[in-house]
Protein backbone atom coordinates (compact mmCIF):
# COMPACT_ATOMS: atom_id res chain seq x y z
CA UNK A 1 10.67 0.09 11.83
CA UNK A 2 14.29 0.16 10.63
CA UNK A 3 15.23 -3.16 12.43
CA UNK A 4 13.94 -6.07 14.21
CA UNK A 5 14.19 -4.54 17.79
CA UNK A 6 11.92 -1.87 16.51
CA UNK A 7 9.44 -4.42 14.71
CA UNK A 8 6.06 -5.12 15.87
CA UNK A 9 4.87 -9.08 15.63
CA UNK A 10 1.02 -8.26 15.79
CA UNK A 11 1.53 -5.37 12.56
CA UNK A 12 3.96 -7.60 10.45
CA UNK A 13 1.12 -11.03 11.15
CA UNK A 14 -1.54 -8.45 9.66
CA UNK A 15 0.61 -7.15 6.57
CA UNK A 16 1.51 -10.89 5.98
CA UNK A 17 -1.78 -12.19 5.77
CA UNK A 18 -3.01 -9.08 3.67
CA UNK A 19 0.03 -9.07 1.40
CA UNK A 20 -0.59 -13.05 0.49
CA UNK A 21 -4.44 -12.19 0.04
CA UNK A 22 -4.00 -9.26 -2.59
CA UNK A 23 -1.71 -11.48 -4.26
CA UNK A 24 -4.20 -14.65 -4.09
CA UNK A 25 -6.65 -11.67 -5.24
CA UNK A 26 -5.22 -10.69 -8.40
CA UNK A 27 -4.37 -14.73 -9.46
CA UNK A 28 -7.62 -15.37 -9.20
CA UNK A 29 -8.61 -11.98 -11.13
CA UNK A 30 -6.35 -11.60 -14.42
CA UNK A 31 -5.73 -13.91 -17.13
CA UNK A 32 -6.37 -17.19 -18.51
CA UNK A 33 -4.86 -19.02 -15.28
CA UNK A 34 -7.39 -16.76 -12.88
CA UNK A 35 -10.09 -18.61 -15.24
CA UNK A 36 -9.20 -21.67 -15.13
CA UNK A 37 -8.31 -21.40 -11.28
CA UNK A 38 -12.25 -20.52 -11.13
CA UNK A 39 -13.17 -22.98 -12.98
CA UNK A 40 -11.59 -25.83 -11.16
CA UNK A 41 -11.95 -24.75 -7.62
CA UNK A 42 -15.07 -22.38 -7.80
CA UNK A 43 -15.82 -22.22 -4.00
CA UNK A 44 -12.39 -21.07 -2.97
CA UNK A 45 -11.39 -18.95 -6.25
CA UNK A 46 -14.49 -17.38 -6.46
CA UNK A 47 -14.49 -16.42 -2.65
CA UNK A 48 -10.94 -14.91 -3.28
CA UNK A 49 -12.27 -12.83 -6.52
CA UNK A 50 -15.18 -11.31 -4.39
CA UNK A 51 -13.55 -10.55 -1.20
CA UNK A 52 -9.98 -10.70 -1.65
CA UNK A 53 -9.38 -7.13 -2.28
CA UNK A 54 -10.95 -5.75 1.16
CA UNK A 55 -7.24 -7.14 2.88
CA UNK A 56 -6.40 -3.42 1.82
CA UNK A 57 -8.30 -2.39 4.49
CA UNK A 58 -5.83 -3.88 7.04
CA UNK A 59 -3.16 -2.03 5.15
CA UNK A 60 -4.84 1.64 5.42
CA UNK A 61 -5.93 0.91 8.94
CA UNK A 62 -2.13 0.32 10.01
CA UNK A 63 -0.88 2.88 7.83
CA UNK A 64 -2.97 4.99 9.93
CA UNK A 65 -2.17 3.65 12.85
CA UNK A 66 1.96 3.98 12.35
CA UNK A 67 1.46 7.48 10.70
CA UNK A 68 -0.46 8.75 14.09
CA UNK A 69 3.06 7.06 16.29
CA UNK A 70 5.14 8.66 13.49
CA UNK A 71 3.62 12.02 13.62
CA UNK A 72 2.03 12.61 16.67
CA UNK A 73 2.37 10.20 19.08
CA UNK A 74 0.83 12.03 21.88
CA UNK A 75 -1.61 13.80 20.36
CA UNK A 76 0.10 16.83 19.40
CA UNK A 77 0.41 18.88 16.76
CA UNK A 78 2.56 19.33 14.07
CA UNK A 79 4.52 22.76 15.01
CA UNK A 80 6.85 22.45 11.62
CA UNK A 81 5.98 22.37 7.98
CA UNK A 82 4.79 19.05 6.87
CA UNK A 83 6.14 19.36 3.06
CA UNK A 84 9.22 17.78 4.27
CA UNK A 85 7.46 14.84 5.58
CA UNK A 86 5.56 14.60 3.05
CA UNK A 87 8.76 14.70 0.51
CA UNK A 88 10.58 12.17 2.42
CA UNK A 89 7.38 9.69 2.50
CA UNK A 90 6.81 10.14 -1.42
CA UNK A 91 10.64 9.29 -1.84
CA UNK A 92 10.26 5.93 0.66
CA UNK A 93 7.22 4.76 -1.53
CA UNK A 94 8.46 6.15 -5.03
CA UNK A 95 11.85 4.94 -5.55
CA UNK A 96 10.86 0.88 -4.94
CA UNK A 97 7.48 1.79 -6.63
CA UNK A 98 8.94 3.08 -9.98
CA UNK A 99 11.49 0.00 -10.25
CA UNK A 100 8.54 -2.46 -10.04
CA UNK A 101 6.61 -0.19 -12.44
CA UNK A 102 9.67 -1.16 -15.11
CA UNK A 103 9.37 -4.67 -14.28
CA UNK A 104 6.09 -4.69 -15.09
CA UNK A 105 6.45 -2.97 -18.72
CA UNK A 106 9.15 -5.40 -19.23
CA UNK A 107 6.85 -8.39 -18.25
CA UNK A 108 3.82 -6.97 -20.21
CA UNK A 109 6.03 -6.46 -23.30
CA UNK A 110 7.57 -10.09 -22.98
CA UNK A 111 3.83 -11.47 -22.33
CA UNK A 112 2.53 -9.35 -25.09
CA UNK A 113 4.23 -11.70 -27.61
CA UNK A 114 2.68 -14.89 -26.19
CA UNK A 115 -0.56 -14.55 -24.97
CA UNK A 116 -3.42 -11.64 -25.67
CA UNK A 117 -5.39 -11.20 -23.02
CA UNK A 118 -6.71 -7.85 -21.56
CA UNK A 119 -4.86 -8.41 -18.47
CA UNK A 120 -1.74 -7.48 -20.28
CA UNK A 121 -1.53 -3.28 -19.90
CA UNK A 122 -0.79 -1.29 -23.27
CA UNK A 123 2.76 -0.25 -24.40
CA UNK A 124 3.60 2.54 -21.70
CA UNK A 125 3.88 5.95 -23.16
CA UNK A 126 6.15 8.42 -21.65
CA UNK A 127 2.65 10.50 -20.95
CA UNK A 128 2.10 7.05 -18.74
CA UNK A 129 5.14 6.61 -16.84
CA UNK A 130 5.06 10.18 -15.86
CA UNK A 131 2.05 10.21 -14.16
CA UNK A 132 2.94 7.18 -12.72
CA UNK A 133 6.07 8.64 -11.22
CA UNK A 134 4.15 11.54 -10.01
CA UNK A 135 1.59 9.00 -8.46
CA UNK A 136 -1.32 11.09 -10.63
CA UNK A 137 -2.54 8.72 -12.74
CA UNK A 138 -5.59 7.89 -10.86
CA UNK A 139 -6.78 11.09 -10.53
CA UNK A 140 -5.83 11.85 -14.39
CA UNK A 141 -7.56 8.44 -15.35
CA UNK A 142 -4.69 7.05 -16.76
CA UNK A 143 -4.78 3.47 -17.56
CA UNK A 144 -2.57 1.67 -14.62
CA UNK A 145 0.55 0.19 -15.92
CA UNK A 146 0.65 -2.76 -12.73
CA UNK A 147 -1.75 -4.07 -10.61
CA UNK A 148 -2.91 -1.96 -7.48
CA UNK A 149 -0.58 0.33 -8.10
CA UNK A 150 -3.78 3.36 -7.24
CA UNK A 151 -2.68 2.28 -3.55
CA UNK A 152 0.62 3.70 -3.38
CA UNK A 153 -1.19 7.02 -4.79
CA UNK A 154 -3.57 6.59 -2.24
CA UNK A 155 -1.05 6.13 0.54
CA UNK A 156 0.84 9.17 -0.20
CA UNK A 157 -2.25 11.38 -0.15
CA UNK A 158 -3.59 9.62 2.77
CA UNK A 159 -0.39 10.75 4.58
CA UNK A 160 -0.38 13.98 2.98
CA UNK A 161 -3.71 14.79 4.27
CA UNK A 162 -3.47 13.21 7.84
CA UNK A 163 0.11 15.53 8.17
CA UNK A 164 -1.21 18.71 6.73
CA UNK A 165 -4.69 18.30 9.14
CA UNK A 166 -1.81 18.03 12.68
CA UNK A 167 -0.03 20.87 11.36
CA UNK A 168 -3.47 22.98 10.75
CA UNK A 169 -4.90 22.59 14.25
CA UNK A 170 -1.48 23.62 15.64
CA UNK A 171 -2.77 22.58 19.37
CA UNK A 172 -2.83 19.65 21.14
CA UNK A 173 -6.36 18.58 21.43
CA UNK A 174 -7.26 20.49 18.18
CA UNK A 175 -4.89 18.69 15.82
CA UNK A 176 -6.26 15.15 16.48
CA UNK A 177 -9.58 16.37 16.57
CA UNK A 178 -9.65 17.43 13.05
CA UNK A 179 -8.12 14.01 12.24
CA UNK A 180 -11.07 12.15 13.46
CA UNK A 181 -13.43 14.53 11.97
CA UNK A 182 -12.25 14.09 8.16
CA UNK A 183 -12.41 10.41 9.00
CA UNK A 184 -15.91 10.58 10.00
CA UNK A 185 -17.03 13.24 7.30
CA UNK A 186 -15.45 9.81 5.06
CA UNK A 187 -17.13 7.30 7.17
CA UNK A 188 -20.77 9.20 6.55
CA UNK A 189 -20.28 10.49 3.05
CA UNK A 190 -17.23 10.32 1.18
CA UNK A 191 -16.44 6.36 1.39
CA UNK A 192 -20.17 6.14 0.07
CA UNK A 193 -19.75 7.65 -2.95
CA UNK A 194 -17.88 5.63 -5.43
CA UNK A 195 -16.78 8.29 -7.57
CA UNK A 196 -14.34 9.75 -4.77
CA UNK A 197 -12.45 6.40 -4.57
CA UNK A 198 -9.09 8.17 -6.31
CA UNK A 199 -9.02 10.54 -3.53
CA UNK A 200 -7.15 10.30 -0.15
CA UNK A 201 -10.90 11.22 1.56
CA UNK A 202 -13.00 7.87 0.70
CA UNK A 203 -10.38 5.89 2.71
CA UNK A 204 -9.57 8.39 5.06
CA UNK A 205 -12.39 6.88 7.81
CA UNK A 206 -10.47 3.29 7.49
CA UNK A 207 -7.08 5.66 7.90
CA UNK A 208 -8.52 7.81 10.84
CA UNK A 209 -9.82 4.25 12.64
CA UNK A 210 -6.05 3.41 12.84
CA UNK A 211 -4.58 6.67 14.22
CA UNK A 212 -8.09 6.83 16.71
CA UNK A 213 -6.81 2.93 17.97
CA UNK A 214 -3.01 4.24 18.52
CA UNK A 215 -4.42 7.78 20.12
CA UNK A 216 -7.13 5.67 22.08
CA UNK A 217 -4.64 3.19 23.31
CA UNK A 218 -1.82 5.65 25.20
CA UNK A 219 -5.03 7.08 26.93
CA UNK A 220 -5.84 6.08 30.73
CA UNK A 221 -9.69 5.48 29.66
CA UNK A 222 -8.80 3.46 26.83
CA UNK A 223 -12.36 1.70 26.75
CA UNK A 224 -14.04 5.08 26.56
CA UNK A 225 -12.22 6.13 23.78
CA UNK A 226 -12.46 3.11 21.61
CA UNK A 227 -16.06 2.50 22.98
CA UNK A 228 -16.77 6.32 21.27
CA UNK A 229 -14.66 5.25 18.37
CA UNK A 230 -17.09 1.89 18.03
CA UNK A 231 -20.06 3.74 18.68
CA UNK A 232 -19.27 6.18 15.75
CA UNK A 233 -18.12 3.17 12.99
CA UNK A 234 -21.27 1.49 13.90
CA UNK A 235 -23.28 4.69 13.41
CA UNK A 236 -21.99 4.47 9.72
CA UNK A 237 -22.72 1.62 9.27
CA UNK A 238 -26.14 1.42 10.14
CA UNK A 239 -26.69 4.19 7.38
CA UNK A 240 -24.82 1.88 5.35
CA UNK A 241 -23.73 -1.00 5.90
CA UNK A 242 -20.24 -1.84 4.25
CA UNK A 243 -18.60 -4.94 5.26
CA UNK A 244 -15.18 -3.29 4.56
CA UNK A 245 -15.52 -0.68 6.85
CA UNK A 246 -16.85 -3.29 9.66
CA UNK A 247 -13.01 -5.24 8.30
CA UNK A 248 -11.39 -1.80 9.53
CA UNK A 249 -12.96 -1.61 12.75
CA UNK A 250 -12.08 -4.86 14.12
CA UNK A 251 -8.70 -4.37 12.78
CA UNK A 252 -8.23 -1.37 14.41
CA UNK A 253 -9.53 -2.21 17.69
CA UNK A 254 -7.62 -5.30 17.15
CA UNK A 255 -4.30 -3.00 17.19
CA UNK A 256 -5.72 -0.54 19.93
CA UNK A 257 -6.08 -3.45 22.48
CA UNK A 258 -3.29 -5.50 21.65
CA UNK A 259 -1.06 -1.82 21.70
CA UNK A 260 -2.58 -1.94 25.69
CA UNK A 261 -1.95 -5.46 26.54
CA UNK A 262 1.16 -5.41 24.84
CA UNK A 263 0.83 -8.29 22.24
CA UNK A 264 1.39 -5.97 19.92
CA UNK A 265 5.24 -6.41 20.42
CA UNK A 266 4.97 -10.42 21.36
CA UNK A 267 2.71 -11.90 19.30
CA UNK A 268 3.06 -13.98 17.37
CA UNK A 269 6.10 -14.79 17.61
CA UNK A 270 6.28 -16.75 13.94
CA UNK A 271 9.54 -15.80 11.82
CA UNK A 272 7.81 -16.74 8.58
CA UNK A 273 5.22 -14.41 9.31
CA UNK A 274 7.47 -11.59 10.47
CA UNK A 275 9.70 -12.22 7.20
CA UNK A 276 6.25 -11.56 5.07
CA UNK A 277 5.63 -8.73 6.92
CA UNK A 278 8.91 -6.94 5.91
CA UNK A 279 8.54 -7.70 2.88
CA UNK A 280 5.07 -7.52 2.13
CA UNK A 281 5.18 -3.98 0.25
CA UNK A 282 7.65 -5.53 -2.47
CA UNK A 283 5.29 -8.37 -2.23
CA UNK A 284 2.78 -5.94 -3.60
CA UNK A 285 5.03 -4.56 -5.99
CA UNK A 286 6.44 -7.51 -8.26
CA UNK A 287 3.74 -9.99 -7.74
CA UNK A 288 1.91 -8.81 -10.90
CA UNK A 289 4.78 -8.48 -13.33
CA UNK A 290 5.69 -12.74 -12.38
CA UNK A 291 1.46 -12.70 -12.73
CA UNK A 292 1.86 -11.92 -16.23
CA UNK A 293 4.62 -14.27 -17.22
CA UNK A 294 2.75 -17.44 -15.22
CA UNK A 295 -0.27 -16.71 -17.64
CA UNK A 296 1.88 -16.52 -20.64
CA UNK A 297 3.41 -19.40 -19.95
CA UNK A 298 0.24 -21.42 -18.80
CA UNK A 299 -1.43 -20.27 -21.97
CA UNK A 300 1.86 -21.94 -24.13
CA UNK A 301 1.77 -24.96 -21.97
CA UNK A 302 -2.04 -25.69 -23.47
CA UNK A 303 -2.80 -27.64 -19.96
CA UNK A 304 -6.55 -27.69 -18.65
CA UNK A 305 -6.64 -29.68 -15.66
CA UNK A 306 -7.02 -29.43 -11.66
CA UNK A 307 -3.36 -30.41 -11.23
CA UNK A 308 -2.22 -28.68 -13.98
CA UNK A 309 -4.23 -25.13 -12.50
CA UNK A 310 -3.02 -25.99 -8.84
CA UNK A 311 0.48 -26.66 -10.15
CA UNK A 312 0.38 -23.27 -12.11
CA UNK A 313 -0.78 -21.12 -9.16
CA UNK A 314 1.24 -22.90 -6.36
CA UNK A 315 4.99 -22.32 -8.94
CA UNK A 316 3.44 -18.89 -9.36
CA UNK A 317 3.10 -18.08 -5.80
CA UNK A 318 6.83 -19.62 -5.03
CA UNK A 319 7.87 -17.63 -7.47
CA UNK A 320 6.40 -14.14 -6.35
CA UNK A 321 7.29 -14.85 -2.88
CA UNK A 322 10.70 -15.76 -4.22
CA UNK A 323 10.90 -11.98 -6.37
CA UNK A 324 9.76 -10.02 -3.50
CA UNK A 325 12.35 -11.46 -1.44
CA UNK A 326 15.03 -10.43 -3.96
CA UNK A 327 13.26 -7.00 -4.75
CA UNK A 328 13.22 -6.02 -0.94
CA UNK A 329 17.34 -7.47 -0.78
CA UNK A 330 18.72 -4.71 -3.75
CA UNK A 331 15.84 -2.47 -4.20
CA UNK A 332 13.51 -1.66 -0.83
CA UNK A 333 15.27 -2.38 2.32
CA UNK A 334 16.59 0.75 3.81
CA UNK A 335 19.93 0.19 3.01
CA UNK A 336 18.57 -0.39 -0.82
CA UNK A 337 16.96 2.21 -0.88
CA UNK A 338 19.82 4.92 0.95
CA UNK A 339 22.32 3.47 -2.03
CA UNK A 340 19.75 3.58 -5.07
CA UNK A 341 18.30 7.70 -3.90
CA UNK A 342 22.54 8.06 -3.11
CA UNK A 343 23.23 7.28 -6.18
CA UNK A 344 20.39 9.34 -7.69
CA UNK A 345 21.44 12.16 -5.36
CA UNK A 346 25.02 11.99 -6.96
CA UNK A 347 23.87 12.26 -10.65
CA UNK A 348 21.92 14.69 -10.42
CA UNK A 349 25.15 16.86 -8.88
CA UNK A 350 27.17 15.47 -11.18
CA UNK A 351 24.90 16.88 -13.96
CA UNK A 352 24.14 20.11 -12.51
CA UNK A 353 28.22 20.51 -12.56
CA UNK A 354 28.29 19.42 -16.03
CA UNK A 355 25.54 22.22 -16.73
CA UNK A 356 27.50 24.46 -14.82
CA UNK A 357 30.16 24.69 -17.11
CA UNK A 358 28.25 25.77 -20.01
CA UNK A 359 28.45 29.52 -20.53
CA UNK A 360 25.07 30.25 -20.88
CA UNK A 361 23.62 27.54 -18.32
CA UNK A 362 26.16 27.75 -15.94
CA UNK A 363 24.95 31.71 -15.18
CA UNK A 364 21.35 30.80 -14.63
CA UNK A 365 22.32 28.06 -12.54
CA UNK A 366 24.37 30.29 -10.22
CA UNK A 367 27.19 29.37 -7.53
């Protein structure tokens, strides 16, 4: 979804509305401001503490859901390697990820001096940022050096795994059909079990619900397919019940019928909303470093009031929206992003020349 021609209404609505609600999330999660918020307006902050985190749902269901059009739109399998795919989806989510990763050390170390809170992540260690950059630190229980930043991780291996499971069934009906059977293995077991949640395979059933609704929709016995698709979700969740999981299924069939009825690429038509939507992963991305620096500076003001709170949170979420809007300008839009991995590109050819002409480099290095 390069431009607005290719955008979808319905997709960018739901990454909108789950962008702003992660973000609500996490100010009403970290720091003396998230306390206060609670404090003041209990019914509504409180709410947003307990539930505000299941919006990532919407996010893995769609992922899914674009991944299946991306990869196999009919059905088919992958007849081709999927490293490259893989490679070219870890560069799309690395190169914005790792430039909000240094915003956020730069915010922690500038908050660091005016507030001490436990919000505020440790000085970053090289150790650190390399697992970071190789989106491991999850699964190496490294402390996270940003908010949420375990979902990009989980994104790439969600993609990973979906790819690598087309290209292993190799036929048409085969490749899909392992698809939806790692996503119900998760929907039954995996996504039960706590302990798995740093691995692609507890989401996976909320990722498989996505690529069932796109499969389900370019079929001529669409209600069949989604009615199987309902039967098994509900199956799961009568064993148990998980009210994030139920989220996924009605966003899913939510995307499966308006995919059919074609509201998918008309509705709704709201610019604001389709703005958000484009921008909702740097949304993601910088909302926690300007999280930091609101607390600091709400914690140096000294104010305890309602107005004082709402005023705090409402210049906070201005401000976010406000970042993300620049972050998506010079570092994520797909121009960005072709100049910044250009550039990259070009160093690392300019050094491998400069290595080149060492005698006893330049050998190894070859022509």
């Amino acid at each position: 979804m390069r431009n607005n021609s290719n955008r979808m209404p319905l997709i960018d609505a739901l990454k909108a509305i789950a962008a702003l609600l992660v973000l609500t999330h996490h100010f009403s999660s970290y720091g003396p401001l998230a306390e206060s918020a609670r404090h003041h307006f209990p019914a509504v902050f409180d709410w947003l503490f307990a539930y505000g985190r299941m919006a990532v749902q919407v996010f893995l269901v769609i992922a899914g859901f674009l991944a299946a059009r991306g990869l196999a739109a009919q059905g088919q399998a992958l007849s081709a390697s999927p490293l490259p795919l893989i490679w070219k989806r870890y560069l799309r989510l690395v190169v914005p990820y790792l430039a909000a990763i240094g915003l956020a050390i730069i915010a922690a170390a500038i908050a660091d001096r005016w507030l001490d809170d436990e919000a505020i992540p440790a000085r970053a260690t090289f150790k650190q940022w390399l697992a970071h950059a190789a989106l491991l630190h999850g699964l190496l229980g490294i402390d996270a050096l940003s908010a949420g930043v375990w979902y990009i991780a989980i994104d790439l291996q969600l993609f990973a795994l979906m790819a690598i499971l087309l290209w292993a069934g190799r036929r048409r009906l085969v490749a899909p059909a392992l698809v939806l059977a790692v996503a119900t293995a998760s929907l039954f077991w995996f996504n039960r079990d706590a302990t798995w949640d740093n691995w692609a395979i507890y989401f996976f059933g909320s990722y498989g619900l996505g690529a069932a609704a796109w499969w389900a929709s370019e079929r001529r016995q669409m209600s069949a397919w989604l009615g199987v698709m309902v039967c098994v979700t509900v199956a799961a969740l009568i064993v148990d019940f998980r009210l994030r999981i139920l989220l996924a299924l009605t966003v899913a069939l939510l995307l499966g019928f308006g995919r059919r009825s074609g509201l998918l690429e008309r509705w709704p038509d709201a610019r604001p909303l389709a703005f958000l939507g484009q921008i909702s992963y740097s949304i993601f991305l910088v909302h926690f470093p300007v999280l930091l620096l609101a607390n600091a500076l709400y914690a140096q003001a000294g104010y305890d009031s309602p107005l004082a709170t709402g005023l705090g949170l409402g210049l906070s979420w201005g401000a976010s929206l406000l970042a993300a809007m620049l972050f998506y300008r010079w570092i994520e839009s797909p121009e960005a992003s072709r100049r910044i991995t250009g550039g990259l590109a070009s160093l690392l050819g300019l050094g491998r020349n400069l290595a080149g002409r060492m005698p006893l480099i330049g050998s190894r290095l070859g022509p």
